[in-house]
Protein backbone atom coordinates (compact mmCIF):
# COMPACT_ATOMS: atom_id res chain seq x y z
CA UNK A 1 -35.36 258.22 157.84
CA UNK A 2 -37.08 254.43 157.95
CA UNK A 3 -36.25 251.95 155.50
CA UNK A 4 -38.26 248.77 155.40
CA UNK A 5 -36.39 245.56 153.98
CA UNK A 6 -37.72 243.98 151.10
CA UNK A 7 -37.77 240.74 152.97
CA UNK A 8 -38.01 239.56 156.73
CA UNK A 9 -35.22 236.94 157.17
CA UNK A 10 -34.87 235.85 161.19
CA UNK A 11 -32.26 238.09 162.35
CA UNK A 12 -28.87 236.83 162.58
CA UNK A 13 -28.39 237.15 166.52
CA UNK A 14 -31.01 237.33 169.12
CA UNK A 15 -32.97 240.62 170.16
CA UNK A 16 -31.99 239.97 173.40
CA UNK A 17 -28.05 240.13 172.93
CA UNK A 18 -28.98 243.38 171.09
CA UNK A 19 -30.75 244.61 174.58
CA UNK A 20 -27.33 243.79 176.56
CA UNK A 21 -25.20 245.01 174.13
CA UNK A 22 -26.76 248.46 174.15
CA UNK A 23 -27.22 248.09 178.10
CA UNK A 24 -23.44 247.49 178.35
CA UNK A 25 -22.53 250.24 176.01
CA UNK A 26 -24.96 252.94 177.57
CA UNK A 27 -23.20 251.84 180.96
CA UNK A 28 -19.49 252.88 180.18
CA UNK A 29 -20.51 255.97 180.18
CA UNK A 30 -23.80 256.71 182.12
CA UNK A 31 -22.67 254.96 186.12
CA UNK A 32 -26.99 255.59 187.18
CA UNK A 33 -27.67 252.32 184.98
CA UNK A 34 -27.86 249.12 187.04
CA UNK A 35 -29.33 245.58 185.95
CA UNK A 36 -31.44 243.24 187.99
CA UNK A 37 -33.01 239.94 187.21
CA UNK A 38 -35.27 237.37 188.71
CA UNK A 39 -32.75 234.29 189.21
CA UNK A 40 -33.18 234.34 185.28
CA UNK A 41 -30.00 235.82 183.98
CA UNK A 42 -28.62 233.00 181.68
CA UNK A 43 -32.15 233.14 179.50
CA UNK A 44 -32.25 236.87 179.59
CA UNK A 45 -28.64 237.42 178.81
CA UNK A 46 -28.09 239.72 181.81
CA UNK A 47 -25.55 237.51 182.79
CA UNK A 48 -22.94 239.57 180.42
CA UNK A 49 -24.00 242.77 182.00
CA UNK A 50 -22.95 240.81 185.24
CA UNK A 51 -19.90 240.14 183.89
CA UNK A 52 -18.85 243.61 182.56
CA UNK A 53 -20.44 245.60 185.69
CA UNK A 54 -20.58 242.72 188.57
CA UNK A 55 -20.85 245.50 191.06
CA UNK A 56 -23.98 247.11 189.70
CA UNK A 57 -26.08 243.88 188.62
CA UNK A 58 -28.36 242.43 191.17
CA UNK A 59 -30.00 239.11 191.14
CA UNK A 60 -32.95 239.40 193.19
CA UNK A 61 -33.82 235.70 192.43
CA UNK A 62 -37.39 234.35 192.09
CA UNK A 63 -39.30 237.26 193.85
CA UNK A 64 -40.31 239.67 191.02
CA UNK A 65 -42.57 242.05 193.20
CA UNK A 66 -39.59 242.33 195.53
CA UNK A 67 -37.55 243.19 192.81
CA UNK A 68 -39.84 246.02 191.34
CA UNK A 69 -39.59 247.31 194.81
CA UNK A 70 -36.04 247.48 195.24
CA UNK A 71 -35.54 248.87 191.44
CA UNK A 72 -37.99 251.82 192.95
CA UNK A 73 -35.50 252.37 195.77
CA UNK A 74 -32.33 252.33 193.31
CA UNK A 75 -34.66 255.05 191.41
CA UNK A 76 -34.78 257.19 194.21
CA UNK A 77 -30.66 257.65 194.78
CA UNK A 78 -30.60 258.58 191.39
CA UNK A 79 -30.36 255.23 189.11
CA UNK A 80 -31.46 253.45 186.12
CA UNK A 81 -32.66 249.96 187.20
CA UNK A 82 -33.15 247.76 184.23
CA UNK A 83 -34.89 245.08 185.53
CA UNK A 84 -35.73 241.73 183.68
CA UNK A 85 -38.57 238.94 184.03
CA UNK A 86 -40.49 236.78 182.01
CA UNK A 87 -43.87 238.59 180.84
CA UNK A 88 -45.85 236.81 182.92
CA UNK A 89 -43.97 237.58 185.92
CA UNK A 90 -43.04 241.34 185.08
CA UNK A 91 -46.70 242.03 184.53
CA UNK A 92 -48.94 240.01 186.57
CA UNK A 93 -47.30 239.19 189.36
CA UNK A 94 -45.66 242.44 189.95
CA UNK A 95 -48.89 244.77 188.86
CA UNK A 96 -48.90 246.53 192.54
CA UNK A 97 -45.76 247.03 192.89
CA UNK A 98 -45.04 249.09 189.37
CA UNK A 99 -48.56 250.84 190.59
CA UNK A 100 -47.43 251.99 193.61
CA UNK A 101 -43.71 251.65 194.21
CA UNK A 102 -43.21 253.00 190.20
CA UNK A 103 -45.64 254.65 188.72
CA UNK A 104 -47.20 256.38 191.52
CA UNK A 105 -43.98 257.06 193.39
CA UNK A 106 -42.73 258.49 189.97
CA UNK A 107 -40.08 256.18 189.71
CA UNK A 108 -37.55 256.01 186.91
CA UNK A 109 -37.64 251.59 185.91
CA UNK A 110 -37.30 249.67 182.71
CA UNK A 111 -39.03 246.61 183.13
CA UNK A 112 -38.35 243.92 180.53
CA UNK A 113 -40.41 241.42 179.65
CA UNK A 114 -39.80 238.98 177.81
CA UNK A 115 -41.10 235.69 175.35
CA UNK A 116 -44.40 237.77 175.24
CA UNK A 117 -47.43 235.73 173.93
CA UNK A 118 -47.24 232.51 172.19
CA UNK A 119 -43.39 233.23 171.60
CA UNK A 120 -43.26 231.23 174.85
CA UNK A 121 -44.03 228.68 173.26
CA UNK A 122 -43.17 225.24 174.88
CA UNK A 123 -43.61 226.69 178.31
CA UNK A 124 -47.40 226.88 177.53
CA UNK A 125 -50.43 228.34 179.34
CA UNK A 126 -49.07 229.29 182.32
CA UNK A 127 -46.00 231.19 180.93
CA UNK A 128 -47.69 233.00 178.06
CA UNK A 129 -49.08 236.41 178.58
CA UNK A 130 -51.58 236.80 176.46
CA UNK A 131 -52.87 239.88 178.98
CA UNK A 132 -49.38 241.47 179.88
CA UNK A 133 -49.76 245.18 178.27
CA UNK A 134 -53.30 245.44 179.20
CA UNK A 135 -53.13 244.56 182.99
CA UNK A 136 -50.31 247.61 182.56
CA UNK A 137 -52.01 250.06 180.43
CA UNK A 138 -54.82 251.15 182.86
CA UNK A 139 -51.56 252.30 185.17
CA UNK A 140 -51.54 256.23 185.04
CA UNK A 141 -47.85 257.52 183.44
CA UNK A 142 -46.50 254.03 182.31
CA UNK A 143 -44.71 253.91 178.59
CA UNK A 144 -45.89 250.52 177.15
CA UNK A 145 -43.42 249.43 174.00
CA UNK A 146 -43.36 246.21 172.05
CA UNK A 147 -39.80 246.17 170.54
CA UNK A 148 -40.08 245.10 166.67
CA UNK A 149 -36.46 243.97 165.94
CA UNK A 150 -32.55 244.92 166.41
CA UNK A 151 -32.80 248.11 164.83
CA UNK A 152 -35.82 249.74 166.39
CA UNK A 153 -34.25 249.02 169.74
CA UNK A 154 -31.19 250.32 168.80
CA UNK A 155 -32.97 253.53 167.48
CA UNK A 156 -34.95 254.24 170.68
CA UNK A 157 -32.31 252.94 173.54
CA UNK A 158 -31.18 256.55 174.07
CA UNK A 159 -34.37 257.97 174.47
CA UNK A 160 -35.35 254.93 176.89
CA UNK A 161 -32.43 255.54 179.15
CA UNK A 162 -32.97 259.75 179.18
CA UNK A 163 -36.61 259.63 178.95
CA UNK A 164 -37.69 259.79 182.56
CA UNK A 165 -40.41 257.25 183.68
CA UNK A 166 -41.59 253.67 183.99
CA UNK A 167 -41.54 251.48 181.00
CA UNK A 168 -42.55 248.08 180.12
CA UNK A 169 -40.70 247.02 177.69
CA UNK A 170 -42.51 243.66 175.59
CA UNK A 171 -39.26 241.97 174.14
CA UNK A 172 -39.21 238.50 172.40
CA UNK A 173 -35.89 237.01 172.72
CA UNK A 174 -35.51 234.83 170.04
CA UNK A 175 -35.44 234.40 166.55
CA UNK A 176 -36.44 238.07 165.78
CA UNK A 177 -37.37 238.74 161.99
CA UNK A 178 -35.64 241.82 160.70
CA UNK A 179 -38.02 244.53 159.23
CA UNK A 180 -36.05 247.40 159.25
CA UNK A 181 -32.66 248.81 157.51
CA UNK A 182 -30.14 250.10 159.53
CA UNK A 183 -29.88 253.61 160.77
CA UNK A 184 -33.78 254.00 160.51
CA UNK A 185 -34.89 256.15 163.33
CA UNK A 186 -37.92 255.94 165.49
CA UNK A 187 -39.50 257.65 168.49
CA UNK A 188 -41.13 256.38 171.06
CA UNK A 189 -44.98 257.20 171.14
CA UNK A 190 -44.98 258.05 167.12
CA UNK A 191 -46.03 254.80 165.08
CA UNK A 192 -44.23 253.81 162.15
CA UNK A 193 -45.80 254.41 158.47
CA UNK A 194 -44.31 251.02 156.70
CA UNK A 195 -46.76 250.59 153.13
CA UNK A 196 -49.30 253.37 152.22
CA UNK A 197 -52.58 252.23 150.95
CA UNK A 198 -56.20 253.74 150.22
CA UNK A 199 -58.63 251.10 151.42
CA UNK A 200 -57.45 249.62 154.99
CA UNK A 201 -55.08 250.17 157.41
CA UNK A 202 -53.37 247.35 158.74
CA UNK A 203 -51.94 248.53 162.55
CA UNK A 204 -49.79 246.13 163.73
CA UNK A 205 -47.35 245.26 166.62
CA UNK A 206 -44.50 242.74 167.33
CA UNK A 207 -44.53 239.79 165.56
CA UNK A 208 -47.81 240.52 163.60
CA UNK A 209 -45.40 243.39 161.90
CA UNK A 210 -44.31 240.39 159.89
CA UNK A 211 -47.78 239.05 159.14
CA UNK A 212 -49.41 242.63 158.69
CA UNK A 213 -47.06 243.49 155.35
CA UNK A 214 -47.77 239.72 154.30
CA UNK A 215 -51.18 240.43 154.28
CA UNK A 216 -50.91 243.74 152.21
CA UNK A 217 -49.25 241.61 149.92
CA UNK A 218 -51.98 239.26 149.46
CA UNK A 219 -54.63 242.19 149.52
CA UNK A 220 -52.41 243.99 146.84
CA UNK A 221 -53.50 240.75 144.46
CA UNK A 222 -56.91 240.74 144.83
CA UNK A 223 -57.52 245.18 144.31
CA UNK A 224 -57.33 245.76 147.96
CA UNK A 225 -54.94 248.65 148.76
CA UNK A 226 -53.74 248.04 152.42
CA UNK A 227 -51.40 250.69 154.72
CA UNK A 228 -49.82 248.80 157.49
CA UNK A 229 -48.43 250.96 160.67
CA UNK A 230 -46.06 249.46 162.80
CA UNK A 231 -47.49 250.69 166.38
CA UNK A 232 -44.58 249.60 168.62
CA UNK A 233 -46.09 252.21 171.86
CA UNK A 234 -49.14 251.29 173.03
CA UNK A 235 -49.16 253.80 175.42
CA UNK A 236 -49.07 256.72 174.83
CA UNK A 237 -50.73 255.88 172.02
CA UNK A 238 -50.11 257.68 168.66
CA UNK A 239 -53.75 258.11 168.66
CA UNK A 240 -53.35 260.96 165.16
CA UNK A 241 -51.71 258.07 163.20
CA UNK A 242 -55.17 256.21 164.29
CA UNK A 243 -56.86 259.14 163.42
CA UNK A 244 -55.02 259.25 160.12
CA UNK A 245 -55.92 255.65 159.13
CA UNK A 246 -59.34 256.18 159.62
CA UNK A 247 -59.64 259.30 158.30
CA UNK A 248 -57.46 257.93 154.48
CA UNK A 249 -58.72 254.64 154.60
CA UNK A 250 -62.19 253.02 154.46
CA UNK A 251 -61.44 250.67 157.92
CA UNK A 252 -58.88 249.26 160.35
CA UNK A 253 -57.60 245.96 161.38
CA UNK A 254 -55.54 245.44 164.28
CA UNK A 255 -52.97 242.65 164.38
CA UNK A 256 -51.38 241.67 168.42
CA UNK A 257 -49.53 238.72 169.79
CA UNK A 258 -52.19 239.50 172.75
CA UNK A 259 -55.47 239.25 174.01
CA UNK A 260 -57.89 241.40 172.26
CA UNK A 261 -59.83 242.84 175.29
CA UNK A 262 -57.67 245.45 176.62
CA UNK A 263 -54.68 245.33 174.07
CA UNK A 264 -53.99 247.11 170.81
CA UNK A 265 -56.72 246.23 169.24
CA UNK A 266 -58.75 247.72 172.54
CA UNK A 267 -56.91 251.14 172.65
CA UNK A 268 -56.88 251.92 168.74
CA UNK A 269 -60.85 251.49 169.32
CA UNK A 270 -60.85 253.66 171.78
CA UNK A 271 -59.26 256.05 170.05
CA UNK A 272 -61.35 255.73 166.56
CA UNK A 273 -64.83 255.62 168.52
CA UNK A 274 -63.60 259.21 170.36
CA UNK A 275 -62.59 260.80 167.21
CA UNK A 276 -62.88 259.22 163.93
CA UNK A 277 -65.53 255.89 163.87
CA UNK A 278 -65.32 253.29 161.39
CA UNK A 279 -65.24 249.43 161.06
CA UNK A 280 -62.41 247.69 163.41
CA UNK A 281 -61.35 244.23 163.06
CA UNK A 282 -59.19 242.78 165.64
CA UNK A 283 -57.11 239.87 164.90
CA UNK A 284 -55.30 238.37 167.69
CA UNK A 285 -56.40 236.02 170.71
CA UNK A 286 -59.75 235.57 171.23
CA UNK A 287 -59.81 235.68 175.18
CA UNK A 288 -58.24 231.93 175.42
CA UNK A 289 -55.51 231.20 177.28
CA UNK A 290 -52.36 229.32 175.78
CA UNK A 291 -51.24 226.24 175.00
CA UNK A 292 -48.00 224.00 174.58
CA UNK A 293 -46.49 223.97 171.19
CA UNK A 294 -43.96 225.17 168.83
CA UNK A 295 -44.30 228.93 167.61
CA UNK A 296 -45.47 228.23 164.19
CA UNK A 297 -47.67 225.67 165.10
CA UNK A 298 -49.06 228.54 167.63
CA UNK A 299 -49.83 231.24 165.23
CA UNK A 300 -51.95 228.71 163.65
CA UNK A 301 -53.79 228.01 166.36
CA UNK A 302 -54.56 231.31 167.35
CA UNK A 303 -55.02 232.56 163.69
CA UNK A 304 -51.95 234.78 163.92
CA UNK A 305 -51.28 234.91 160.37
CA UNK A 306 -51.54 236.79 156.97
CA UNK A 307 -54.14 235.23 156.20
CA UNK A 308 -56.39 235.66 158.85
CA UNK A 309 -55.55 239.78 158.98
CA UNK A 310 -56.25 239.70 155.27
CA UNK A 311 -59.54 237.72 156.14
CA UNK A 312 -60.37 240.34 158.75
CA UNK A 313 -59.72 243.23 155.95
CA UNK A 314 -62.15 241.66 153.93
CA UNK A 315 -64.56 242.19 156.47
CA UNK A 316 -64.20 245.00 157.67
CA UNK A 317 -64.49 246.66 154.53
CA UNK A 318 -67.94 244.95 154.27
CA UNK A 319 -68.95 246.83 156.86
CA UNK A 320 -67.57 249.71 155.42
């Protein structure tokens, strides 16, 4: 069952706290998980894993490839490494490592990373990955996941921890809007149907959930009919819920906290140009690289906003 709320209030603690509370919970029972971080505990919360299982947290400090490489080694006796950095750092500067050490060794890692896109905010261009999923996604057997809010991570940390594999996991940590009711249930790899509608589809992911139903909304005033898809796995793809859209609607738009080449926007038009064409829109950023500033004054400045997706309906259906 998914229930979407009416309205998207921040949520009242911080995604991240949700992540440790279901780490420490799975842990009382399941010894294989372990927690590692990159000298970056207090921001990623890992520090109250540390407290409750000192013995099986390990601060690898500021050496992220290292740490990829000793999570592959943990893998190999048999454990669970949840490992956390920064996006930036647990995509970029790791990328061989989760190649070689974890994907191609067939390794069994959860990589965090967190304050993806401009949720970094403050820390500007050099902290904000703009290009963290799709520097990952050309990696053969990696699970790629952009966690909504509270309740969609709750609903899918089971399957993370038995699912065998290497994930990325895109988390923002703060601040989190709420879309979903409690006890909804998800899978990973099967999108989530939020709003029917007959003339778009809007497919959306992270904090562009938000901004995706916002646009129906305006869409819905002017005649437009929108359908907006929560796509929290970009890989594996839920390429018949693409299919779907395109086949029930007239054209697409996709809406990412992300670079367009290479992101969601680049793998849903892969998937409609190899089985279903129509018109694709892609709002998100333009190939720039990021800036200093607060969030909100961000998603302006990229064009991350109702607005612009219903904008990008508009024309998309124009080329309909």
């Amino acid at each position: 069952m998914l229930k979407v709320l009416n309205e998207y209030t921040n949520e009242p603690h911080l995604l991240r706290a949700t992540l440790l509370d279901c780490m420490i919970d799975a842990a009382k029972n399941d010894p294989r998980i372990v927690a590692m971080d990159a000298d970056c505990a207090a921001s990623s919360g890992f520090g109250a894993f540390a407290k409750a299982y000192p013995e099986r947290f390990f601060n690898c400090g500021i050496a992220e490839a290292n740490m990829v490489g000793i999570a592959a080694g943990l893998s190999a006796t048999g454990k669970i490494p949840f490992i956390h950095a920064f996006g930036i750092f647990a995509s970029r500067r790791v990328c061989d490592q989760v190649f070689l050490s974890g994907c191609y060794s067939d390794a069994n890692i959860r990589i965090i990373g967190t304050d993806p896109g401009i949720t970094a905010a403050y820390n500007g261009g050099t902290h904000m990955p703009f290009e963290d999923m799709a520097v990952l996604r050309a990696i053969p057997n990696i699970k790629l996941i952009e966690v909504t809010d509270s309740v969609m991570l709750k609903g899918i940390f089971d399957e993370l921890v038995n699912e065998r594999g290497v994930f990325y996991i895109r988390l923002k940590r703060k601040n989190t809007p709420a879309i979903f009711e409690a006890g909804s249930q998800f899978k990973i790899g099967q999108a989530c149907l939020l709003k029917e509608g007959t003339d778009v589809s809007l497919i959306a992911s992270g904090i562009m959930v938000v901004e995706a139903l916002n646009a129906a909304r305006l869409l819905e005033a002017q005649g437009i009919s929108a359908r907006v898809v929560n796509m929290h796995t970009w890989k594996p793809l839920d390429t018949a819920m693409v299919v779907d859209c395109a086949t029930h609607t007239r054209a697409i738009v996709t809406a990412e906290n992300h670079n367009v080449l290479g992101g969601l926007g680049g793998a849903v038009c892969e998937a409609v140009c190899a089985a279903k064409p129509c018109p694709v829109e892609r709002v998100g950023i333009n190939d720039e690289f990021g800036e200093v500033g607060t969030e909100d004054f961000l998603r302006g400045r990229f064009a991350l906003t109702a607005e612009r997706i219903a904008e990008a309906a508009k024309t998309a259906l124009s080329r309909a």
